[in-house]
C-alpha atoms as a PDB file:
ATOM      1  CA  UNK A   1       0.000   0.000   0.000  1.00  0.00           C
ATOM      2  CA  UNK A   2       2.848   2.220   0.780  1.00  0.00           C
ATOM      3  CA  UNK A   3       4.786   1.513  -2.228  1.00  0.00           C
ATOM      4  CA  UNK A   4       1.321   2.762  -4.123  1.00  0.00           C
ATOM      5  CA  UNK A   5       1.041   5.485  -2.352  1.00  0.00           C
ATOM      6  CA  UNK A   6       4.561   6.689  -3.462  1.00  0.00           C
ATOM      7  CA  UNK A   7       4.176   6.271  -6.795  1.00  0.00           C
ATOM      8  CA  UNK A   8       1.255   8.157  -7.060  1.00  0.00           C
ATOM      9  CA  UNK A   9       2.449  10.873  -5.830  1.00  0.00           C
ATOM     10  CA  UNK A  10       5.531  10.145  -8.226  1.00  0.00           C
ATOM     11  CA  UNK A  11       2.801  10.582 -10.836  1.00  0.00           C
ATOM     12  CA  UNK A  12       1.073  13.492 -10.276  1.00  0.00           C
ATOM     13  CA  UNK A  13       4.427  15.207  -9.412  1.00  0.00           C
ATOM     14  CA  UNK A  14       5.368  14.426 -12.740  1.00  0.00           C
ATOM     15  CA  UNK A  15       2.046  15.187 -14.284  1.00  0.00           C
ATOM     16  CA  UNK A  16       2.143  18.982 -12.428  1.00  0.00           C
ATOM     17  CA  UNK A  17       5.305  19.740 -14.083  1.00  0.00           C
ATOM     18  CA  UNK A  18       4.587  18.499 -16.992  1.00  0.00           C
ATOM     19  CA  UNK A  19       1.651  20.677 -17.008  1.00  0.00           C
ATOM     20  CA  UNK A  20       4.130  23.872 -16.002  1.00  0.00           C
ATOM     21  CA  UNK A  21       3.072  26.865 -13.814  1.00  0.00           C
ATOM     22  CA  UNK A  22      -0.002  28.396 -14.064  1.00  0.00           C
ATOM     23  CA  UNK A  23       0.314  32.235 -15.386  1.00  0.00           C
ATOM     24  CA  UNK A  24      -2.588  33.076 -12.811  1.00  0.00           C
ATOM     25  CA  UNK A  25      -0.344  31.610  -9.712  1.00  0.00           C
ATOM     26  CA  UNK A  26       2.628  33.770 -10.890  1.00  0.00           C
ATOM     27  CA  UNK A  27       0.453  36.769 -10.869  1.00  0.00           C
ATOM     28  CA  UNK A  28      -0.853  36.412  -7.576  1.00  0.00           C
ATOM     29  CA  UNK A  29       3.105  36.107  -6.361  1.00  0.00           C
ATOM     30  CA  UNK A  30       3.765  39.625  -8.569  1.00  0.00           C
ATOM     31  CA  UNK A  31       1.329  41.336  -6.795  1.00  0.00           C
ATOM     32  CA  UNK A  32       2.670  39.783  -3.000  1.00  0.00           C
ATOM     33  CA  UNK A  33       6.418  40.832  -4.315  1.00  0.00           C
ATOM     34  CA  UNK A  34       7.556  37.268  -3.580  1.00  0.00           C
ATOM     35  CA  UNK A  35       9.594  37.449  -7.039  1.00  0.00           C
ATOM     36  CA  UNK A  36      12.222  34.322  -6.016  1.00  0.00           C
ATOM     37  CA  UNK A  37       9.509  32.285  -5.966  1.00  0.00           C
ATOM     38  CA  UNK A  38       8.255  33.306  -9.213  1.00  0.00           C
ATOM     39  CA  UNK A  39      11.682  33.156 -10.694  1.00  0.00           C
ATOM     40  CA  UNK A  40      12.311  29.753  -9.079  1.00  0.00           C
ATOM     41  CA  UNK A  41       8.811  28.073 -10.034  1.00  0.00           C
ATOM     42  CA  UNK A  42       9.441  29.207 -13.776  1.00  0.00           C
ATOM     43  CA  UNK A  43      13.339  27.984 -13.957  1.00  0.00           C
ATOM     44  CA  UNK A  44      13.419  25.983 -17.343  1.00  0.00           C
ATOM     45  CA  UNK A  45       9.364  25.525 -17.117  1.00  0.00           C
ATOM     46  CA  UNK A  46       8.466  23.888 -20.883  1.00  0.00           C
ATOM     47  CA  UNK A  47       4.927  24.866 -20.976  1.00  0.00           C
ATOM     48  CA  UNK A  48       2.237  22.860 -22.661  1.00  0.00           C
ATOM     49  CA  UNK A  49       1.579  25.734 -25.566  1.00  0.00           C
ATOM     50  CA  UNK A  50       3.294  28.462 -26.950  1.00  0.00           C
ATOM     51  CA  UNK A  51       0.907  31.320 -25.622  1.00  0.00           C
ATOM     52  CA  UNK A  52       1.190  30.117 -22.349  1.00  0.00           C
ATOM     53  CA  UNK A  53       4.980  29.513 -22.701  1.00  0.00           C
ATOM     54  CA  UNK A  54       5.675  33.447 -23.574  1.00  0.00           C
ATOM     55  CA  UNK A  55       3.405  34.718 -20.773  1.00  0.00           C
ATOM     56  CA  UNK A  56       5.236  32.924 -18.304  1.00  0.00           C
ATOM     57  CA  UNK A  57       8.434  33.820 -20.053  1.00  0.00           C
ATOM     58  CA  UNK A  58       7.078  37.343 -19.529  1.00  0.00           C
ATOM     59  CA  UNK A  59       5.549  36.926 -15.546  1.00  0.00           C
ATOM     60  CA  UNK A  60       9.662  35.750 -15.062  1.00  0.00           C
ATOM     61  CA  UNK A  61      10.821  38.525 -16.853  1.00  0.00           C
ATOM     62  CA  UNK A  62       8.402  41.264 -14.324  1.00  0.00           C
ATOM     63  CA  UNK A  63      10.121  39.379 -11.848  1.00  0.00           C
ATOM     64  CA  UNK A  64      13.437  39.893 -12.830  1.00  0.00           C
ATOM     65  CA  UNK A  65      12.642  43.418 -13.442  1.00  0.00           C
ATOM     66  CA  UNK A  66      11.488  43.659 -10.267  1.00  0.00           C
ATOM     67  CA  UNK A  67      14.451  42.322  -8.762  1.00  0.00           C
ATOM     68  CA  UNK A  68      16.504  44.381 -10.554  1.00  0.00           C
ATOM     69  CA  UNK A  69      18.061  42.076 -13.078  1.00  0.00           C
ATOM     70  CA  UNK A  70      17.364  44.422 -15.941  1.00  0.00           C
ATOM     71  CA  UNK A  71      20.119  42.513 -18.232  1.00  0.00           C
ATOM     72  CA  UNK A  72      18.904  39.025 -17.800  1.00  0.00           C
ATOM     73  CA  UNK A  73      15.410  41.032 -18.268  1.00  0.00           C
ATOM     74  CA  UNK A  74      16.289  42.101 -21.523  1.00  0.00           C
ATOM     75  CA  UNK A  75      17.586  38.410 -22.856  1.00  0.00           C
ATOM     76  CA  UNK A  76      15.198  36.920 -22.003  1.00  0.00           C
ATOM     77  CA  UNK A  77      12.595  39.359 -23.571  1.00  0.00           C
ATOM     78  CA  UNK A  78      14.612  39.199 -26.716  1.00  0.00           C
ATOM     79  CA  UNK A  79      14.313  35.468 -26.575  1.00  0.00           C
ATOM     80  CA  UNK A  80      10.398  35.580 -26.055  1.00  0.00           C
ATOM     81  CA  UNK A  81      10.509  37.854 -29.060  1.00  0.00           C
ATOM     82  CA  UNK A  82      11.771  35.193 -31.495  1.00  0.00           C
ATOM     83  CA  UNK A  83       9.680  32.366 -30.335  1.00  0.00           C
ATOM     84  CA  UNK A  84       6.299  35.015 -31.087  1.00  0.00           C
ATOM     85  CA  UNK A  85       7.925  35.755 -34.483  1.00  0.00           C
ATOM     86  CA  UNK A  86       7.009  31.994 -35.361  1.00  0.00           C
ATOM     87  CA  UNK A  87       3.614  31.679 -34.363  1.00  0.00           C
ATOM     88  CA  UNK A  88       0.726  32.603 -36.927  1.00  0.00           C
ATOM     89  CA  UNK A  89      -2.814  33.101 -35.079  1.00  0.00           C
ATOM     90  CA  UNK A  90      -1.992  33.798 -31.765  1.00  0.00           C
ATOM     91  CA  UNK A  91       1.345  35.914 -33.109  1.00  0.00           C
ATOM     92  CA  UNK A  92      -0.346  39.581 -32.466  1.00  0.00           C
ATOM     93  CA  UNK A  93      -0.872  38.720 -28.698  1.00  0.00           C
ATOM     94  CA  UNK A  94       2.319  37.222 -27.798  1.00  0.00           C
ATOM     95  CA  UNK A  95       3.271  40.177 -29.608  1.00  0.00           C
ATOM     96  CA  UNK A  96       1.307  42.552 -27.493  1.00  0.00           C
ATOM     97  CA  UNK A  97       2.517  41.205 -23.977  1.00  0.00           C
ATOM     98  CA  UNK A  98       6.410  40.932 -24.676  1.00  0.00           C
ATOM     99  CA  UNK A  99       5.980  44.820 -25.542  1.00  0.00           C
ATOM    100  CA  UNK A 100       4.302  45.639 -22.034  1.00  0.00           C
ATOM    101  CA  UNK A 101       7.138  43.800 -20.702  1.00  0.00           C
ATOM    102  CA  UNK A 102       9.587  46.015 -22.752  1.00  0.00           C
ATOM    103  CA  UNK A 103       7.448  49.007 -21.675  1.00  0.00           C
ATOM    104  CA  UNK A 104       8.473  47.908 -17.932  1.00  0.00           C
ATOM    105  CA  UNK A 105      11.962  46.928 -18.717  1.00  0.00           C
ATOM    106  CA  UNK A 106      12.882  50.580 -20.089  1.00  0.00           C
ATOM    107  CA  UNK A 107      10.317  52.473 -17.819  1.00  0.00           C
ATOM    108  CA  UNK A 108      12.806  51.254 -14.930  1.00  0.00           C
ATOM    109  CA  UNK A 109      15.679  51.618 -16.954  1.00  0.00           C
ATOM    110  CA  UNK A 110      14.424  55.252 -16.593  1.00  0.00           C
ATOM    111  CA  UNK A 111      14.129  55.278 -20.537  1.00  0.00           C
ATOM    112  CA  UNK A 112      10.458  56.785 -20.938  1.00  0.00           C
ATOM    113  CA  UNK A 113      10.243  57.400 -24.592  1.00  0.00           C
ATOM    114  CA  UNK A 114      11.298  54.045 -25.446  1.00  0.00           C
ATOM    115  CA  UNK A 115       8.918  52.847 -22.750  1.00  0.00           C
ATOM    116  CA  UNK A 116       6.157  54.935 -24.133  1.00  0.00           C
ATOM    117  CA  UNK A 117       6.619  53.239 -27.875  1.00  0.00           C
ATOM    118  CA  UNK A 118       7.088  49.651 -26.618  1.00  0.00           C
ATOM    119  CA  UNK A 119       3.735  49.811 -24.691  1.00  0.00           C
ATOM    120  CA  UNK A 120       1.837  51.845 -27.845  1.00  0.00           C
ATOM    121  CA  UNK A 121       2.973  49.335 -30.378  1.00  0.00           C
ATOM    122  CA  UNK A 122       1.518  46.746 -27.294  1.00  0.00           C
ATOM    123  CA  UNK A 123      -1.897  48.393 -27.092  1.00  0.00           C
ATOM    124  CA  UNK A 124      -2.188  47.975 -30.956  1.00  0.00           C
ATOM    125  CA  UNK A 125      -1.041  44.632 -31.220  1.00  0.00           C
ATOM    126  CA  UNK A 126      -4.173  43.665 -28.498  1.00  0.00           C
ATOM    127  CA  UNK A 127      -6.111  45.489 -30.558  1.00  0.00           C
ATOM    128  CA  UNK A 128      -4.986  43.437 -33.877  1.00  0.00           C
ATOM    129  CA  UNK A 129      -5.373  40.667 -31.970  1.00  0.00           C
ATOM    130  CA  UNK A 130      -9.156  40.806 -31.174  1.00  0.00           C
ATOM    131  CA  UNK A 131      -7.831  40.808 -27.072  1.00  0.00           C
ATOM    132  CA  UNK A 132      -9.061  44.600 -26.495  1.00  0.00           C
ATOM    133  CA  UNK A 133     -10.222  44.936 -22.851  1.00  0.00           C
ATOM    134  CA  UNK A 134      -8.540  42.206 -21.338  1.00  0.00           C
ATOM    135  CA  UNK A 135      -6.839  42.534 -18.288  1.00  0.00           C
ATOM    136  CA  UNK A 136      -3.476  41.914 -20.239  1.00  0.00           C
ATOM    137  CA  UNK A 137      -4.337  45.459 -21.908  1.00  0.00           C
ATOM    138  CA  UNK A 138      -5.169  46.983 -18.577  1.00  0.00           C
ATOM    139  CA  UNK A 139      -1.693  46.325 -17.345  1.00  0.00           C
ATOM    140  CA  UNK A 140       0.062  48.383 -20.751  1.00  0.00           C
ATOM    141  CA  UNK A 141      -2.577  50.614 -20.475  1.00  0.00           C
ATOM    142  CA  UNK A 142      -1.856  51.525 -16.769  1.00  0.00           C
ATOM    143  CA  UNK A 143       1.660  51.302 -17.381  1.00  0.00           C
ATOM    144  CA  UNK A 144       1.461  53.528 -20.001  1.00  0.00           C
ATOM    145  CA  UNK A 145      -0.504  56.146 -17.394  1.00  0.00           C
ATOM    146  CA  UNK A 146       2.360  56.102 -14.915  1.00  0.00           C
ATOM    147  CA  UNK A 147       4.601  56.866 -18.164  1.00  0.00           C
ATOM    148  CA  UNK A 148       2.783  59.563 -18.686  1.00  0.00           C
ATOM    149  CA  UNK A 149       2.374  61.074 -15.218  1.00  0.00           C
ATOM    150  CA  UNK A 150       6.293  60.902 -14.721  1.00  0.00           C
ATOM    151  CA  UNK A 151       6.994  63.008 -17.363  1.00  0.00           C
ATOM    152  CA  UNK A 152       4.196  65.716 -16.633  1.00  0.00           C
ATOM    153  CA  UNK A 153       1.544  64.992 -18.408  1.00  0.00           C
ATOM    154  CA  UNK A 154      -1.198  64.409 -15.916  1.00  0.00           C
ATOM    155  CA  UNK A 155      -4.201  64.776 -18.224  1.00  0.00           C
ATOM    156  CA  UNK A 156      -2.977  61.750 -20.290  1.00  0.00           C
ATOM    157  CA  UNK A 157      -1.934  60.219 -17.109  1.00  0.00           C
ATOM    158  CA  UNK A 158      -5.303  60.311 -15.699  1.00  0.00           C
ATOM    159  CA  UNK A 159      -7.373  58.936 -18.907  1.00  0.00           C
ATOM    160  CA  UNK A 160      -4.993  55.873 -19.360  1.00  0.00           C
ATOM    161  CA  UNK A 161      -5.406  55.134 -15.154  1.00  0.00           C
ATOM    162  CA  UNK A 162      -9.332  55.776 -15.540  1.00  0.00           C
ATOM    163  CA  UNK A 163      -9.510  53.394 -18.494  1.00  0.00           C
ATOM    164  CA  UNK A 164      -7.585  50.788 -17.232  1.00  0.00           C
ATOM    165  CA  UNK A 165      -9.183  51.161 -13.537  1.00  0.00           C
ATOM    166  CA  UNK A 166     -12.482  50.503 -16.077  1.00  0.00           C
ATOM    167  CA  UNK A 167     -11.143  47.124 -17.495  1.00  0.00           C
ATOM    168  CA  UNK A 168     -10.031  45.911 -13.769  1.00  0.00           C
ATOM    169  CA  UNK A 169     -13.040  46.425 -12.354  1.00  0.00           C
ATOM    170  CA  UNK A 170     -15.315  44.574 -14.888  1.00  0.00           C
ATOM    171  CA  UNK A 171     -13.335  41.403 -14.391  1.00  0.00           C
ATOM    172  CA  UNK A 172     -12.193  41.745 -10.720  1.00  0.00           C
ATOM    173  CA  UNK A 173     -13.317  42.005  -7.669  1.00  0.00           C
ATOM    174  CA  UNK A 174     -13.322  45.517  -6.081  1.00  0.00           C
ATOM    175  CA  UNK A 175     -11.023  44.123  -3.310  1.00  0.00           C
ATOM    176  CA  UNK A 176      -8.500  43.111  -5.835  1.00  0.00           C
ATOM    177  CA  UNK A 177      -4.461  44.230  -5.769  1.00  0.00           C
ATOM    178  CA  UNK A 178      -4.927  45.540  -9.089  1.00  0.00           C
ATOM    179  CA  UNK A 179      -7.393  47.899  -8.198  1.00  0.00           C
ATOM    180  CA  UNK A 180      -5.878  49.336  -5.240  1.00  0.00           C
ATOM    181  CA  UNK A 181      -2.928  49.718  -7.280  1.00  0.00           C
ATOM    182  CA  UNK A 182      -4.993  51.553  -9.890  1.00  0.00           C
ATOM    183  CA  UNK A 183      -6.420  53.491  -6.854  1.00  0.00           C
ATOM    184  CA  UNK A 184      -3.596  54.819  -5.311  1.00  0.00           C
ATOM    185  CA  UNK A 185      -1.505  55.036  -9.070  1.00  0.00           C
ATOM    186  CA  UNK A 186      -4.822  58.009  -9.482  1.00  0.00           C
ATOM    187  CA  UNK A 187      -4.266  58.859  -5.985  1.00  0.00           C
ATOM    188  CA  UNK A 188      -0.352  60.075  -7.200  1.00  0.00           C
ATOM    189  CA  UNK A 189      -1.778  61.902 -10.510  1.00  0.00           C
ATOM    190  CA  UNK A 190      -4.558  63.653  -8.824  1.00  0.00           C
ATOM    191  CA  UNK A 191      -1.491  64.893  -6.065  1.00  0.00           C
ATOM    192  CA  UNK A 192      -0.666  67.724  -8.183  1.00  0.00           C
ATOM    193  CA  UNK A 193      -4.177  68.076  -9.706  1.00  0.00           C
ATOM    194  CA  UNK A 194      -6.604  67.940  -7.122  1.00  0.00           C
ATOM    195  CA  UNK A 195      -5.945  67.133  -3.531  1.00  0.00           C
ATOM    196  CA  UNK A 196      -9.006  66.109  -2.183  1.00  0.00           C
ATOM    197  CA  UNK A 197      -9.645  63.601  -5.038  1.00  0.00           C
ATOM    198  CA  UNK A 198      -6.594  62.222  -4.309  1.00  0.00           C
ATOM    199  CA  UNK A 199      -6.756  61.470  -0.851  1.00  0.00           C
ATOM    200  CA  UNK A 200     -10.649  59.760  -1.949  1.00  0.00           C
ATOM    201  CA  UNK A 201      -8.092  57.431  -4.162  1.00  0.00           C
ATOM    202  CA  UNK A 202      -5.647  56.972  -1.876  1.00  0.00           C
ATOM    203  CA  UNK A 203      -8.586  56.548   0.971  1.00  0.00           C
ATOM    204  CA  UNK A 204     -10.337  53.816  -1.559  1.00  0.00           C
ATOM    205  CA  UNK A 205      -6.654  52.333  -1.955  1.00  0.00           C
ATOM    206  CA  UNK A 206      -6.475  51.618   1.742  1.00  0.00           C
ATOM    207  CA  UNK A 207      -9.315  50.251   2.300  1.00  0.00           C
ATOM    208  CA  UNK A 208      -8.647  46.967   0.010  1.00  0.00           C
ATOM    209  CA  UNK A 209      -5.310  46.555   1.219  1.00  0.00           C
ATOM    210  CA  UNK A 210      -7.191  46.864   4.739  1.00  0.00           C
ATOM    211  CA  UNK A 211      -9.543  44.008   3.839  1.00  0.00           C
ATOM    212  CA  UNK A 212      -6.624  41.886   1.326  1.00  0.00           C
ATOM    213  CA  UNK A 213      -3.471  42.126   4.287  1.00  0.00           C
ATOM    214  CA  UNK A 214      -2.759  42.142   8.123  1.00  0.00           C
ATOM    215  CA  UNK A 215      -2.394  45.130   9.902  1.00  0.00           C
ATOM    216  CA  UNK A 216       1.190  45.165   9.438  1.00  0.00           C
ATOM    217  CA  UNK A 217       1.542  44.006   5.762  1.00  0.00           C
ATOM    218  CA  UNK A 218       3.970  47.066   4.351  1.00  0.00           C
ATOM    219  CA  UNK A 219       1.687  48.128   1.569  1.00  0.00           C
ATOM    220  CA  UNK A 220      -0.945  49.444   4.382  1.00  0.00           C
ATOM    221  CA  UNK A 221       2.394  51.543   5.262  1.00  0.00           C
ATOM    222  CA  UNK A 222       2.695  52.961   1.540  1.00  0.00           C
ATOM    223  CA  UNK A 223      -1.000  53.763   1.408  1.00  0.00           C
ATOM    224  CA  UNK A 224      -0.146  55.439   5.138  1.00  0.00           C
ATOM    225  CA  UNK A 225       2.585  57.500   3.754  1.00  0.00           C
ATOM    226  CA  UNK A 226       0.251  58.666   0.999  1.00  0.00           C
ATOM    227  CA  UNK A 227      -2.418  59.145   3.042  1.00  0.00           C
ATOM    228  CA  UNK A 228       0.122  61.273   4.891  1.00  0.00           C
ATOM    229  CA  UNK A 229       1.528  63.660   2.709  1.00  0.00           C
ATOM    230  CA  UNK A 230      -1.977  64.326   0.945  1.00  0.00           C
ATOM    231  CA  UNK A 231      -2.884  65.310   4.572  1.00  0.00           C
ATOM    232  CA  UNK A 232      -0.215  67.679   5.279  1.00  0.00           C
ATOM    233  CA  UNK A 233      -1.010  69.287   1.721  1.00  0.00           C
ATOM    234  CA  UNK A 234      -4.330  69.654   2.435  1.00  0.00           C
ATOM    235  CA  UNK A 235      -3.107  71.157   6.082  1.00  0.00           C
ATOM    236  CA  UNK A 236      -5.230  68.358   7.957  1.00  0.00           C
ATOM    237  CA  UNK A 237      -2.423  67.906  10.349  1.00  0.00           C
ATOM    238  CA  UNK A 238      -3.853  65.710  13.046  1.00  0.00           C
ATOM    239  CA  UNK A 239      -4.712  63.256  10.505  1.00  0.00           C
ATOM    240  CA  UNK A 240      -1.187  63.422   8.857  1.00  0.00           C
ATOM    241  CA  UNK A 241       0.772  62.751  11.898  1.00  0.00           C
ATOM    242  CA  UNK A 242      -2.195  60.237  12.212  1.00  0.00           C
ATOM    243  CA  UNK A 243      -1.207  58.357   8.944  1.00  0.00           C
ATOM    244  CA  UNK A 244       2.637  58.912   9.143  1.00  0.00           C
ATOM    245  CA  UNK A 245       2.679  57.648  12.786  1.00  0.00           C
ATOM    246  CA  UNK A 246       1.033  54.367  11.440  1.00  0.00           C
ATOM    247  CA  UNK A 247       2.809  54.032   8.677  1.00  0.00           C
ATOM    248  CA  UNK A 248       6.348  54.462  10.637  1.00  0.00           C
ATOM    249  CA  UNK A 249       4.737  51.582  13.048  1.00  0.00           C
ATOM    250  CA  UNK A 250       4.084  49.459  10.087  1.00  0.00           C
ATOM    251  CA  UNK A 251       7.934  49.860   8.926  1.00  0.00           C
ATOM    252  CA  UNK A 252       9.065  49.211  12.564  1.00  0.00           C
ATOM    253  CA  UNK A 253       7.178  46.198  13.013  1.00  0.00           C
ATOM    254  CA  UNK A 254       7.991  44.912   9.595  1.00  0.00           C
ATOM    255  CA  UNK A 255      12.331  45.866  10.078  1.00  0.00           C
ATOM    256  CA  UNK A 256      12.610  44.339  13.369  1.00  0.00           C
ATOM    257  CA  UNK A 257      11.745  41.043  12.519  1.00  0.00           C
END
């Protein structure tokens, strides 16, 4: 019985990595900033098709970004960009997400313009691809919105975060990562705009981290810190010492582990 035992489990262990990572499961680690354990659950993954072979190529490539392995970034988004160059049907989307990966590679390279045109030629390539309001477009389209608030242009800004804050929310939950991302990437636009709507973003922010993390979970400190400054520029004082005193709690508690 024990002997059976063990080789089932031989089999499905097999049989999961055969079947590779799941592009949903690397996500969820983006959003939770655990990239090792999205670069070590995609090390020499052979995925069962080519679409889903390039978007993990690309969630390991965020990852690396993220870590800050912008050369071993770019490889392997040059790689990713020969496989899609062989594909027929599905070509245009492959396409589309290896550019918002570019778009991220050179937006942290600190290279806007090229960032800019990589995530254009993305949004175009979804479009030529019939995959137009997906959450795959969200991401270039938000990306594209923090482009565009970094160098200046907050009107822009503000359309590309309120369209893609659109696409989120018809295929998420409201207590989703993405949208309290979106929420608090408005919350920074509106900063120089409009004040009080940005403290409703960064207030609408904090409330889904509130509900998605512990007390201490660091992004409640970011969305603190926001809170914060927004305060003090608004010259609600209490409430800024208020926010940064949390926040600085958060950091403590988090450092002294």
């Amino acid at each position: 019985m024990r002997r059976l035992i063990i080789l089932l489990f031989i089999i499905l262990s097999i049989s999961a990595h055969a079947q590779g990572v799941k592009p949903a499961t690397l996500d969820s680690l983006l959003l939770d900033a655990n990239y090792d354990e999205v670069l070590r659950l995609t090390n020499n993954q052979n995925a069962q098709d080519p679409i889903t072979g390039i978007q993990v190529g690309c969630k390991r490539a965020q990852a690396l970004i993220r870590s800050g392995k912008l050369e071993e970034a770019r490889s392997l988004i040059n790689n990713l960009e020969v496989k899609a160059q062989g594909l027929t049907t599905i070509k245009d989307f492959a396409i589309a997400i290896i550019h918002v990966s570019k778009g991220g590679l050179y937006l942290n390279e600190g290279r806007n313009d090229l960032a800019l045109e990589a995530l254009q030629a993305a949004i175009e390539s979804f479009t030529r691809s019939g995959k137009s309001n997906t959450l795959e477009e969200a991401d270039a389209i938000a990306t594209l919105g923090i482009i565009y608030n970094v160098t200046g242009k907050t009107q822009q800004a503000e359309e590309q975060l309120v369209k893609a804050l659109s696409i989120r929310r018809e295929q998420l939950p409201e207590e989703h990562e993405l949208i309290a991302a979106t929420y608090n990437d408005l919350g920074l636009v509106y900063t120089s705009i409009d004040p009080e709507i940005a403290l409703d973003y960064y207030d609408r922010a904090l409330a889904v981290y509130e509900k998605l993390h512990d007390a201490n979970h660091p992004k409640l400190a970011i969305a603190n810190t926001n809170l914060g400054f927004i305060y003090r520029e608004l010259e609600f004082y209490g409430d800024a010492i208020n926010s940064l005193e949390t926040a600085l709690s958060i950091w403590e508690s988090a450092y002294s582990r």
